[in-house]
C-alpha atoms as a PDB file:
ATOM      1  CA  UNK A   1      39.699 206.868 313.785  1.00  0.00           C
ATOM      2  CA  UNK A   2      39.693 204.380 310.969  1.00  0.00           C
ATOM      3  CA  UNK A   3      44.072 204.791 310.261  1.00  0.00           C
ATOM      4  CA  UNK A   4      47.160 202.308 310.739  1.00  0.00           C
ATOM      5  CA  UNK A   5      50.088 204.531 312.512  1.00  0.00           C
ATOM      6  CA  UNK A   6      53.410 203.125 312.738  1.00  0.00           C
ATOM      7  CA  UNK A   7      55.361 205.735 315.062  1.00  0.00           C
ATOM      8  CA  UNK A   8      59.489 206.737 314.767  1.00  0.00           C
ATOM      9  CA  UNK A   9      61.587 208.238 317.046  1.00  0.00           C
ATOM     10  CA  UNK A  10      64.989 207.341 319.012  1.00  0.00           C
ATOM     11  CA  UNK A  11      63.474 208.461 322.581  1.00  0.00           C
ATOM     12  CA  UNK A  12      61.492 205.840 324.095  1.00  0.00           C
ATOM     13  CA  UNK A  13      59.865 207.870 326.407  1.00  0.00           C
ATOM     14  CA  UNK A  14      58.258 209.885 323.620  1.00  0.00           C
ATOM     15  CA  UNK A  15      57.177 207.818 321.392  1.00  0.00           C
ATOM     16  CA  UNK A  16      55.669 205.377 324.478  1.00  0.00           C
ATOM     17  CA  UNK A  17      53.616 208.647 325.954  1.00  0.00           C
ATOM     18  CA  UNK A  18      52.738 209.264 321.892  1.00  0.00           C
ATOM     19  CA  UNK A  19      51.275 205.574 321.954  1.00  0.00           C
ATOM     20  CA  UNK A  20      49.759 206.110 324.820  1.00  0.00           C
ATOM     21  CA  UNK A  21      47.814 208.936 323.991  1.00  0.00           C
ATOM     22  CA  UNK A  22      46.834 208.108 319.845  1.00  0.00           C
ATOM     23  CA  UNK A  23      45.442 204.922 321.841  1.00  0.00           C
ATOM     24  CA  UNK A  24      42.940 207.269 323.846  1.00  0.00           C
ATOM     25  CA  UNK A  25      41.677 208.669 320.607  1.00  0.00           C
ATOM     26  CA  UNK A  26      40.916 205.669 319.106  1.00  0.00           C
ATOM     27  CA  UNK A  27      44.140 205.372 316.680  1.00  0.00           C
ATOM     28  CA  UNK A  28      46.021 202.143 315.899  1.00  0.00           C
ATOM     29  CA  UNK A  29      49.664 202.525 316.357  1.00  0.00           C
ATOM     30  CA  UNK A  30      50.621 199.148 314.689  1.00  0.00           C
ATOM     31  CA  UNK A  31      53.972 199.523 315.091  1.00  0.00           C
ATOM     32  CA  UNK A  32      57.371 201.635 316.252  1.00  0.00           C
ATOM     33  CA  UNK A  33      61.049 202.023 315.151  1.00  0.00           C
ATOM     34  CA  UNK A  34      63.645 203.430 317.111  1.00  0.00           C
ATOM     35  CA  UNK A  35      65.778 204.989 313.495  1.00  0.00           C
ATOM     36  CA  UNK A  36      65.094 205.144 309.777  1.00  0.00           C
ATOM     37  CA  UNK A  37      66.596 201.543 308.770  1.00  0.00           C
ATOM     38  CA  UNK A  38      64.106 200.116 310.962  1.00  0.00           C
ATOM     39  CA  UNK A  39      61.263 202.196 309.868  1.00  0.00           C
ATOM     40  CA  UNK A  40      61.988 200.996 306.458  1.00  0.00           C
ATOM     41  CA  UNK A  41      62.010 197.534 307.261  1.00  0.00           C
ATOM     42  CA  UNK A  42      58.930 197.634 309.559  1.00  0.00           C
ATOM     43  CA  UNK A  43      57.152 200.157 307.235  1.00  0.00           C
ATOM     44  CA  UNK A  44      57.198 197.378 304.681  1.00  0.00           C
ATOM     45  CA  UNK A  45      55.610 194.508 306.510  1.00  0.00           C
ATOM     46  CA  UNK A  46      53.417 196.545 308.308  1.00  0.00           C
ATOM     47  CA  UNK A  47      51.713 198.586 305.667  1.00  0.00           C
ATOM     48  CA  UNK A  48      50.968 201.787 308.114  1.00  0.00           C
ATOM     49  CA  UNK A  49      48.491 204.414 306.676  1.00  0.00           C
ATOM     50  CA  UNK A  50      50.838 207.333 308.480  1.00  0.00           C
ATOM     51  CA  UNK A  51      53.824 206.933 309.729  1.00  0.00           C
ATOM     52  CA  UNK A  52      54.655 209.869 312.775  1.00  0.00           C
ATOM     53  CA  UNK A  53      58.666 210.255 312.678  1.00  0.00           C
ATOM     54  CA  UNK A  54      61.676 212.331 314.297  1.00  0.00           C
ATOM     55  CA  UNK A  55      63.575 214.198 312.078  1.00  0.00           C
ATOM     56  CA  UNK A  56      66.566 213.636 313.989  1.00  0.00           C
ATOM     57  CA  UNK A  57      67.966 210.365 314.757  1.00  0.00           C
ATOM     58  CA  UNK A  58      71.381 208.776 314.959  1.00  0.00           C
ATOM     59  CA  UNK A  59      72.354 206.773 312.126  1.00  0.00           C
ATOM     60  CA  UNK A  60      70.026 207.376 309.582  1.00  0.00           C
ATOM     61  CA  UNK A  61      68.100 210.292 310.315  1.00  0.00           C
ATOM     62  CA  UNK A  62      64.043 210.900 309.629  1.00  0.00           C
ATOM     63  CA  UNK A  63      64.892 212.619 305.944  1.00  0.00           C
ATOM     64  CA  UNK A  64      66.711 209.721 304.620  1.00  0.00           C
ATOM     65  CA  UNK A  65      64.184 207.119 305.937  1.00  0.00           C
ATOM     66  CA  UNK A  66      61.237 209.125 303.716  1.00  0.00           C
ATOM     67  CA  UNK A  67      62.951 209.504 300.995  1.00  0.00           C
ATOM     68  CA  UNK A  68      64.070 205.853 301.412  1.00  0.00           C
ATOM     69  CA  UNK A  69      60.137 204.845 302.327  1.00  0.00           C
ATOM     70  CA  UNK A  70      58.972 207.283 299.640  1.00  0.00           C
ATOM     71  CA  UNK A  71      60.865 205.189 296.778  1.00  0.00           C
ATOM     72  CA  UNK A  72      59.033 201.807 297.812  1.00  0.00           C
ATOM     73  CA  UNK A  73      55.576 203.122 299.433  1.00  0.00           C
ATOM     74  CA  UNK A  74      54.824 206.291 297.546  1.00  0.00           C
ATOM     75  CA  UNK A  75      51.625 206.002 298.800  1.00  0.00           C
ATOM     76  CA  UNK A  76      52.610 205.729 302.446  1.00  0.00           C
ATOM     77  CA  UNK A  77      51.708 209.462 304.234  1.00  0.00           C
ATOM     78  CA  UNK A  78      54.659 210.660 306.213  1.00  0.00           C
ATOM     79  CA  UNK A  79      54.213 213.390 308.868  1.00  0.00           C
ATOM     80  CA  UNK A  80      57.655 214.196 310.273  1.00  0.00           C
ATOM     81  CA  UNK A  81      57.937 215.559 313.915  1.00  0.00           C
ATOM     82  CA  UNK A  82      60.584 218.195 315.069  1.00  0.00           C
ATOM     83  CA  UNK A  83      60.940 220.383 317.992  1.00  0.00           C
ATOM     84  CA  UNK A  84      62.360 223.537 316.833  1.00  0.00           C
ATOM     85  CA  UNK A  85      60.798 225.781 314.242  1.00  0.00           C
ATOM     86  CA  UNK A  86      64.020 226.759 313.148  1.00  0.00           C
ATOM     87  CA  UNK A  87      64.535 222.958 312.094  1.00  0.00           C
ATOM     88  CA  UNK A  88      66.415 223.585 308.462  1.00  0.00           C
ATOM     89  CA  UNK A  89      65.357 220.629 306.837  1.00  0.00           C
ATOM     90  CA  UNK A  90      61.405 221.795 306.482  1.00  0.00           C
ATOM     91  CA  UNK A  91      62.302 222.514 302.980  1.00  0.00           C
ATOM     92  CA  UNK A  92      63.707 219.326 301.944  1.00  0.00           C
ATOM     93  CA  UNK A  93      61.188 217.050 304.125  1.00  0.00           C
ATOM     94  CA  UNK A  94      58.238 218.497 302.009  1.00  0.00           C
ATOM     95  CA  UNK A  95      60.037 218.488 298.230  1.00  0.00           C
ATOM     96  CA  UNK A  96      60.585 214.698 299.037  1.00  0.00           C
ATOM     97  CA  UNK A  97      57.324 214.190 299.984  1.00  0.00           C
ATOM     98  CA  UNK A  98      56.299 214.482 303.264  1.00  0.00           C
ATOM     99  CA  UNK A  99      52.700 214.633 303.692  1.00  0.00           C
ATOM    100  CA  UNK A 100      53.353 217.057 306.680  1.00  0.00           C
ATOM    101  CA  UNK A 101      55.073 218.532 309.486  1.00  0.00           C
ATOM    102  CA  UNK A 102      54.624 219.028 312.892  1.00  0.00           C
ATOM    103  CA  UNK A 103      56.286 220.423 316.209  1.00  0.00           C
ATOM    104  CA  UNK A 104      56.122 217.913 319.374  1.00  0.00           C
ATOM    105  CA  UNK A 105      54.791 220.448 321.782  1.00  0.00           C
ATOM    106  CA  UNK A 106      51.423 220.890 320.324  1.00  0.00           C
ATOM    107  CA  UNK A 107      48.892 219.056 322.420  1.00  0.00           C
ATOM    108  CA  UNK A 108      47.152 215.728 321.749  1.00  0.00           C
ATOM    109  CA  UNK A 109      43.812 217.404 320.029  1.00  0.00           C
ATOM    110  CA  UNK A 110      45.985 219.547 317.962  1.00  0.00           C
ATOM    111  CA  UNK A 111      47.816 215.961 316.761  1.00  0.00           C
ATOM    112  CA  UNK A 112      44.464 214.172 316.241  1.00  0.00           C
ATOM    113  CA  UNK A 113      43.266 217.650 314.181  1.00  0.00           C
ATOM    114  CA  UNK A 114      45.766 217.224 312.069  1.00  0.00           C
ATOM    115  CA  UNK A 115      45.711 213.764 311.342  1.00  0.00           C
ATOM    116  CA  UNK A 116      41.883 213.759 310.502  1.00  0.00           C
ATOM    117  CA  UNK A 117      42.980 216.584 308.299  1.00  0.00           C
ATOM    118  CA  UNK A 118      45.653 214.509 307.007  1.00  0.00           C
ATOM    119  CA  UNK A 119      43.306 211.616 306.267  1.00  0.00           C
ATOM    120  CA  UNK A 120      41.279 214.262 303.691  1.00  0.00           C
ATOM    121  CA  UNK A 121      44.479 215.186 302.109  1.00  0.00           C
ATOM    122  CA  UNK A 122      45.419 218.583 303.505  1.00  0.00           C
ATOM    123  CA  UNK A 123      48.844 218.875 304.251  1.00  0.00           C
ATOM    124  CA  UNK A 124      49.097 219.437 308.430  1.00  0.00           C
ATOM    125  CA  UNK A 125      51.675 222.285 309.460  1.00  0.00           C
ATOM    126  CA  UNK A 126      52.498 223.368 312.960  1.00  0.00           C
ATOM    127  CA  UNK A 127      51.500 227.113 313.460  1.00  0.00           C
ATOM    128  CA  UNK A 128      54.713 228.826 312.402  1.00  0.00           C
ATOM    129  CA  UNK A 129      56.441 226.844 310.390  1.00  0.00           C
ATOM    130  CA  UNK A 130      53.935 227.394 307.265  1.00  0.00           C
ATOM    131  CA  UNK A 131      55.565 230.821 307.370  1.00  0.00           C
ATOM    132  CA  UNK A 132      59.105 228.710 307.768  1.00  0.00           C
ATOM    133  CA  UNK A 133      58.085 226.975 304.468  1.00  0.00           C
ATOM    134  CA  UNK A 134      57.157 229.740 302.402  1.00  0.00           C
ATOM    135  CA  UNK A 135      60.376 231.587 302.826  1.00  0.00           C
ATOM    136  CA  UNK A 136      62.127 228.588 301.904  1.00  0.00           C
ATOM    137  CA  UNK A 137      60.446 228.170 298.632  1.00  0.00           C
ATOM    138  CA  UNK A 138      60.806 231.836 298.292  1.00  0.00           C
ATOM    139  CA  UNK A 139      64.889 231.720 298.773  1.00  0.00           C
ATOM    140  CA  UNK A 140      65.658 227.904 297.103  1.00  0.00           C
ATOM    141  CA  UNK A 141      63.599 227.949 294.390  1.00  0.00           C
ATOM    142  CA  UNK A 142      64.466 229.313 291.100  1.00  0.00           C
ATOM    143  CA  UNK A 143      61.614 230.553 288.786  1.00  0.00           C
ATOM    144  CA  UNK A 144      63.368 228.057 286.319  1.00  0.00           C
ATOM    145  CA  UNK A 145      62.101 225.219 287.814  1.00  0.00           C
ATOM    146  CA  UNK A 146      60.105 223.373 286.101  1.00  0.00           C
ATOM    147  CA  UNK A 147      57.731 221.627 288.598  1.00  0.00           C
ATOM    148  CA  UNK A 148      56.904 225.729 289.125  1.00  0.00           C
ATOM    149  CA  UNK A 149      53.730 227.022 286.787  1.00  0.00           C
ATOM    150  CA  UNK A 150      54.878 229.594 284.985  1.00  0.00           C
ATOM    151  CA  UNK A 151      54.513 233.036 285.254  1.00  0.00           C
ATOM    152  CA  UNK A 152      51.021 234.485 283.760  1.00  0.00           C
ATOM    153  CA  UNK A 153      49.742 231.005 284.706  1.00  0.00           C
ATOM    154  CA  UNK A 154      47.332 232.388 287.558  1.00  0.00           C
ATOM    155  CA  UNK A 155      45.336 234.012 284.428  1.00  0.00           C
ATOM    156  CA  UNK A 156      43.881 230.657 283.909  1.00  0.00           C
ATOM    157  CA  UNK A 157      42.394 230.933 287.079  1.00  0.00           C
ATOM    158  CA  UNK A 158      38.791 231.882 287.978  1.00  0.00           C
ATOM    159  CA  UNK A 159      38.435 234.385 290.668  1.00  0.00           C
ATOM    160  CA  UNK A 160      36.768 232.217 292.935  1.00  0.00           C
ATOM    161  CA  UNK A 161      40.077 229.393 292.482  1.00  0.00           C
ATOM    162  CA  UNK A 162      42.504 232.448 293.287  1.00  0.00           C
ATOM    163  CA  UNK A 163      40.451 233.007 296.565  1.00  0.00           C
ATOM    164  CA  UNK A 164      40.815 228.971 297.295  1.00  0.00           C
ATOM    165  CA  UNK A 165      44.250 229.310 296.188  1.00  0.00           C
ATOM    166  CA  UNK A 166      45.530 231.894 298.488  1.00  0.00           C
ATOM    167  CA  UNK A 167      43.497 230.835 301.348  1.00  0.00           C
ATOM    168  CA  UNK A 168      45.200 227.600 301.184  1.00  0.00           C
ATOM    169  CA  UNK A 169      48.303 228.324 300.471  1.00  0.00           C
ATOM    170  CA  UNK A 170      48.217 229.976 303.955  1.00  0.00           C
ATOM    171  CA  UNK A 171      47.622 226.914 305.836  1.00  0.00           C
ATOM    172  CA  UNK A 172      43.657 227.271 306.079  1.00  0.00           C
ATOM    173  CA  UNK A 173      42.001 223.788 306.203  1.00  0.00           C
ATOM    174  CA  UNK A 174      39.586 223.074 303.010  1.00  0.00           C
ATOM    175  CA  UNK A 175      36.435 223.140 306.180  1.00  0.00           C
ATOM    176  CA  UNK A 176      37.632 226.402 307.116  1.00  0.00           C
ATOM    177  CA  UNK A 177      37.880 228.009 303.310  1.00  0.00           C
ATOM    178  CA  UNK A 178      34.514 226.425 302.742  1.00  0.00           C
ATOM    179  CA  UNK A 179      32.849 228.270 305.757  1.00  0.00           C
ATOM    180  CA  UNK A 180      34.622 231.773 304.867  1.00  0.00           C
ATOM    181  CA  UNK A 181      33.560 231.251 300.845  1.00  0.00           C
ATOM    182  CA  UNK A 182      30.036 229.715 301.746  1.00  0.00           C
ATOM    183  CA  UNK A 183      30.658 226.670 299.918  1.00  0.00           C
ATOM    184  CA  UNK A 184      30.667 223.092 300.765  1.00  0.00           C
ATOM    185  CA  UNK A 185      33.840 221.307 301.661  1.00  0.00           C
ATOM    186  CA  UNK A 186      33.589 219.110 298.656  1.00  0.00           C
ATOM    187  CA  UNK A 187      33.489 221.997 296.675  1.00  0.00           C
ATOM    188  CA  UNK A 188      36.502 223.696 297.692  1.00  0.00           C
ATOM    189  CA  UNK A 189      38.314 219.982 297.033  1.00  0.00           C
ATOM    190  CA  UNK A 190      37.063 220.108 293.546  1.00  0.00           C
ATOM    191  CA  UNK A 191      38.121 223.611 293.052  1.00  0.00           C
ATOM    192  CA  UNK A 192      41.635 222.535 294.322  1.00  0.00           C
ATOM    193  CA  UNK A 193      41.653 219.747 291.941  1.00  0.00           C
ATOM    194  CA  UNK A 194      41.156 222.239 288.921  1.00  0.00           C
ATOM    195  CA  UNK A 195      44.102 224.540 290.826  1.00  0.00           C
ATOM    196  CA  UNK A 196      46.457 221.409 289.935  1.00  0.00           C
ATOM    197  CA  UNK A 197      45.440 220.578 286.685  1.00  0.00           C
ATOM    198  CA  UNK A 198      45.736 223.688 285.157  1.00  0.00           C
ATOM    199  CA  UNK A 199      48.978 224.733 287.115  1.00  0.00           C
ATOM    200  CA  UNK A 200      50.149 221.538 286.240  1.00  0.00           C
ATOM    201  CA  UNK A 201      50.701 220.764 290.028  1.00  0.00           C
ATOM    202  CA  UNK A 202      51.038 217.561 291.857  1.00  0.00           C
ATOM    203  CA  UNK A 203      50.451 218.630 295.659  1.00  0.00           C
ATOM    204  CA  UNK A 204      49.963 221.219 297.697  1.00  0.00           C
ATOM    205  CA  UNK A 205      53.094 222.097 298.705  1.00  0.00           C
ATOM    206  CA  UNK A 206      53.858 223.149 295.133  1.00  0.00           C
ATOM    207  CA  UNK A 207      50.632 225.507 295.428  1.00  0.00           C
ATOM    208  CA  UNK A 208      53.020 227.113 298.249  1.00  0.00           C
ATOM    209  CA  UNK A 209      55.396 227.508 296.645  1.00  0.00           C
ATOM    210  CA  UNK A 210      53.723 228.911 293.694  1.00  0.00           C
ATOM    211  CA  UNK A 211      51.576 231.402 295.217  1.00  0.00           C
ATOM    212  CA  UNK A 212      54.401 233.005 297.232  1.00  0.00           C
ATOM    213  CA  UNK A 213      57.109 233.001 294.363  1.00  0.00           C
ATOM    214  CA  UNK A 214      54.304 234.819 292.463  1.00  0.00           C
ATOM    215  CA  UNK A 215      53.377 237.596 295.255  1.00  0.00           C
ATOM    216  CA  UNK A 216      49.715 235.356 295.842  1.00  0.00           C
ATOM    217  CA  UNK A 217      50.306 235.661 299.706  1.00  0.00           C
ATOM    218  CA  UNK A 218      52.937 236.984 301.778  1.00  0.00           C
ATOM    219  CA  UNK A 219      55.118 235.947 303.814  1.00  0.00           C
END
């Protein structure tokens, strides 16, 4: 797989195994940091495409480095890695721009999944936690806000960019809507591209939030 990984965590043990098995898949792991100053550092001289990293870390944890690395590589994709569902910073981790996020217990295909998925600019959520993310949006934020469409905005909408919309908001891959809709995988991407524009969006996660603040899909 044709991606630069730079990989973040404080347990060597981990992140060596993680190495170990990206390298069996064919992905480059240019590079590792043991805590978020050094991910910074690194993460500018390396250049990663992705960069894999623990949420929590001693010093300066995971959601400080991104939104440090976010400020000077916006176009860096950061997938952060946590082992509880329950972890409370989901929220936060995806309104500062984390590309994803992902439990360490899934298995190495799941991982590879997801970054392929990742590399076509879906947003890659553990099983679970997409459920996490919606009640989040749902309980922090306001209907004031104004990266939010407002309400009555889903009139714009075809009905065909609803049905894209809902199915994923819910976590379905853009491959997976295509095959339930009958349409091709480029199409749903276009389709999603006209979601944003005319909800004045600027990623997915927004669409989330939007669809479940506006009774789209339940939690």
């Amino acid at each position: 797989m044709n991606m630069k990984v730079m990989l973040v965590d404080d347990h060597p043990l981990f992140m060596e195994g993680l190495q170990y098995l990206l390298g069996t898949y064919g992905i480059n792991v240019i590079g590792t940091a043991k805590n978020g100053i050094e991910a910074l550092e690194k993460a500018c001289c390396l250049k990663p495409d992705i960069i894999l990293m623990d949420i929590k870390m001693p010093g300066c944890s995971g959601l400080d480095a991104l939104k440090l690395i976010k400020v000077k590589m916006p176009e860096v994709k950061i997938v952060i890695l946590t082992t509880s569902e329950e972890d409370n910073d989901l929220f936060d981790a995806m309104k500062f721009g984390a590309s994803g996020y992902l439990l360490k217990n899934m298995n190495a295909r799941e991982l590879v999944d997801m970054l392929s998925a990742l590399k076509k600019n879906e947003v890659p959520l553990s099983l679970g936690l997409t459920k996490r993310l919606l009640e989040e949006f749902k309980n922090k934020e306001k209907p004031s806000d104004q990266n939010l469409a407002l309400d009555g905005h889903d009139g714009q909408l075809s009905k065909r960019q609803l049905e894209v919309l809902e199915m994923i908001a819910k976590g379905i891959t853009y491959k997976e809507v295509g095959e339930t809709l009958g349409l091709t995988e480029r199409t749903v991407k276009y389709h999603m591209s006209r979601i944003l524009e005319l909800l004045h969006f600027e990623n997915r996660a927004q669409v989330i939030a939007y669809a479940a603040r506006m009774g789209i899909i339940e939690n």
